[in-house]
N, C-alpha and C. Protein backbone atom coordinates (compact mmCIF):
# COMPACT_ATOMS: atom_id res chain seq x y z
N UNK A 1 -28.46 17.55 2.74
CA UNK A 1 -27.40 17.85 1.80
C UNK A 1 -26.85 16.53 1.25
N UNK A 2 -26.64 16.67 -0.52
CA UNK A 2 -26.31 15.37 -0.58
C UNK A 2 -24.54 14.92 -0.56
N UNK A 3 -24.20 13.55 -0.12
CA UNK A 3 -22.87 13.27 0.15
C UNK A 3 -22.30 13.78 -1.01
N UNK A 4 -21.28 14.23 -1.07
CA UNK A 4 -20.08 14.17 -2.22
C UNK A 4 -19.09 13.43 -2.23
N UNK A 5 -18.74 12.82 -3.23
CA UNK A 5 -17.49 11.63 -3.57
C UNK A 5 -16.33 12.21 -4.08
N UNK A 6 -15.34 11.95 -3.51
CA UNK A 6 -13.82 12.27 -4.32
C UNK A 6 -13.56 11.84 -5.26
N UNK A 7 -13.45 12.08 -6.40
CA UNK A 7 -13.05 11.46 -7.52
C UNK A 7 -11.52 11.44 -7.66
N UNK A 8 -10.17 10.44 -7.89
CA UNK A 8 -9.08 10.45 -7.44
C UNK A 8 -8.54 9.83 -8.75
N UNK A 9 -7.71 10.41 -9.18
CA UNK A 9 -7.17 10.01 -10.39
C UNK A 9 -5.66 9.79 -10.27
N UNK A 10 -5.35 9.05 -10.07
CA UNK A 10 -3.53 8.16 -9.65
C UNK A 10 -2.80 7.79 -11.12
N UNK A 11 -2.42 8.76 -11.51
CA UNK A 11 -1.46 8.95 -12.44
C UNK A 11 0.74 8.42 -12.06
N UNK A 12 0.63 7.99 -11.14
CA UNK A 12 2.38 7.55 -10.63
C UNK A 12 1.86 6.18 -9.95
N UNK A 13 2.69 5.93 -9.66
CA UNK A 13 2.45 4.34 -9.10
C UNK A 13 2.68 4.91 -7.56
N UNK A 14 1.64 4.49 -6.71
CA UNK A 14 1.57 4.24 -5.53
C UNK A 14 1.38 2.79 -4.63
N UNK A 15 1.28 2.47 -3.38
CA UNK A 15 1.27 1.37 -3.00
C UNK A 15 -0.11 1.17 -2.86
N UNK A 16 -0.45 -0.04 -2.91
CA UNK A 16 -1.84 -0.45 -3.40
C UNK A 16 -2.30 -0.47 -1.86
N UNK A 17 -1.63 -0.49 -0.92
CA UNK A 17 -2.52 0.38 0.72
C UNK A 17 -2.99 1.97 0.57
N UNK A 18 -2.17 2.43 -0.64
CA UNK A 18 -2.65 4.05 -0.13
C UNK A 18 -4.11 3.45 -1.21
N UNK A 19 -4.13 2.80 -2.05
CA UNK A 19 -5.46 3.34 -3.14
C UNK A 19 -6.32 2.22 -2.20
N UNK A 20 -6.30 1.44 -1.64
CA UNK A 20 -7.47 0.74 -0.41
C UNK A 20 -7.44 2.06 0.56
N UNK A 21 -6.57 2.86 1.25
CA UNK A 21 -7.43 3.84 2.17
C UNK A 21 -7.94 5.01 1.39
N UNK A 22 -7.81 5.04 0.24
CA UNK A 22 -8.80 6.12 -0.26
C UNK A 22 -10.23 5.78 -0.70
N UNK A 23 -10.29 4.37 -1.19
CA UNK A 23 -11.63 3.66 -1.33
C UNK A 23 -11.82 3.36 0.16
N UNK A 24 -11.50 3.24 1.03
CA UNK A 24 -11.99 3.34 2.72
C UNK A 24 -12.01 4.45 3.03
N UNK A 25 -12.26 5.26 2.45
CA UNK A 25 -12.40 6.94 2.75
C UNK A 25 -13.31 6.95 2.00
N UNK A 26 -14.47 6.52 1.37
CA UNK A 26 -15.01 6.52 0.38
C UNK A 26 -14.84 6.97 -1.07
N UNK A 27 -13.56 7.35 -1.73
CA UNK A 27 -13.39 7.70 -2.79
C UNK A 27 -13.26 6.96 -4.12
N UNK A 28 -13.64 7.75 -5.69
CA UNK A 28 -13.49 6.75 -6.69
C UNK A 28 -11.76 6.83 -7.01
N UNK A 29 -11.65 5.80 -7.07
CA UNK A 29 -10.39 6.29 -7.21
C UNK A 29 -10.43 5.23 -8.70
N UNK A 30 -9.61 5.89 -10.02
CA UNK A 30 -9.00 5.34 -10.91
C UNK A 30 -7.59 5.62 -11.32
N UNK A 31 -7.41 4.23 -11.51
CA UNK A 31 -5.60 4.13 -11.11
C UNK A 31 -5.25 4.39 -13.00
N UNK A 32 -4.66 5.33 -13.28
CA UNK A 32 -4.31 5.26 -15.13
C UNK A 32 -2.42 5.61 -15.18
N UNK A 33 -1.63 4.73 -14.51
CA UNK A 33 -0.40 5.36 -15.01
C UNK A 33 0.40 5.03 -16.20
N UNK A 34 1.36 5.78 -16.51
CA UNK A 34 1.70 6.07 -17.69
C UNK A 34 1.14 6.55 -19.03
N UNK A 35 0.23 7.79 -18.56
CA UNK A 35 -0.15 8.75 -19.47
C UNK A 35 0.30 8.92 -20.28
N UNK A 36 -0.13 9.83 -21.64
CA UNK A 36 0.63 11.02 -22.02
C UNK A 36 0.07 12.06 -21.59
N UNK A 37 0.39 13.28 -22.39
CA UNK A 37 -0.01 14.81 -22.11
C UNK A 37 -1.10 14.62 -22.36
N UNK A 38 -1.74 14.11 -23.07
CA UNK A 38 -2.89 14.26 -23.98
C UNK A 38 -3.93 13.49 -23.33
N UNK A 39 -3.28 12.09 -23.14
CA UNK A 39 -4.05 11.31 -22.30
C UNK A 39 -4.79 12.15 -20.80
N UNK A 40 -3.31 12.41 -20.35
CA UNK A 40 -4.02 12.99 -19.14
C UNK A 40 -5.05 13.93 -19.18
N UNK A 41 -4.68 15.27 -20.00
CA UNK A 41 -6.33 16.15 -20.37
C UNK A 41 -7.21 16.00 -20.27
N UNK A 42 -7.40 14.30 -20.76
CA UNK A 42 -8.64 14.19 -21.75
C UNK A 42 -9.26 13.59 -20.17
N UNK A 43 -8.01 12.78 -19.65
CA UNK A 43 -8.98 12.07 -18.05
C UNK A 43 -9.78 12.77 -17.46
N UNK A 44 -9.09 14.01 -17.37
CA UNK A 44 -9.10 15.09 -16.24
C UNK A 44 -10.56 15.36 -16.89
N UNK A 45 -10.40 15.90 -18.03
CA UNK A 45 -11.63 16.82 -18.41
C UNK A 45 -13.01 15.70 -18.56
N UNK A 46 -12.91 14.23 -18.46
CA UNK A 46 -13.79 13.33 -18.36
C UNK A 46 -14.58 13.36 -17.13
């Protein structure tokens, strides 16, 4: 079975330890804050 990756999309500001233990959890994580509405959609649906 093949691995699956989290894809993590950090829209608020968090502390830059939580987005290192989610890439040590193996996840993609992309950091985009201060969206708009629109912006965000379009991430999501990317």
């Amino acid at each position: 079975m093949p691995k699956m990756t989290a894809h993590v999309l950090v829209c608020d500001p968090i502390a830059e330890d939580g987005i290192t233990l989610l890439k040590r959890f193996g996840a993609e994580v992309d950091v985009r804050t201060g969206l708009t509405a629109d912006e965000l959609r379009a991430a999501v649906d990317s």
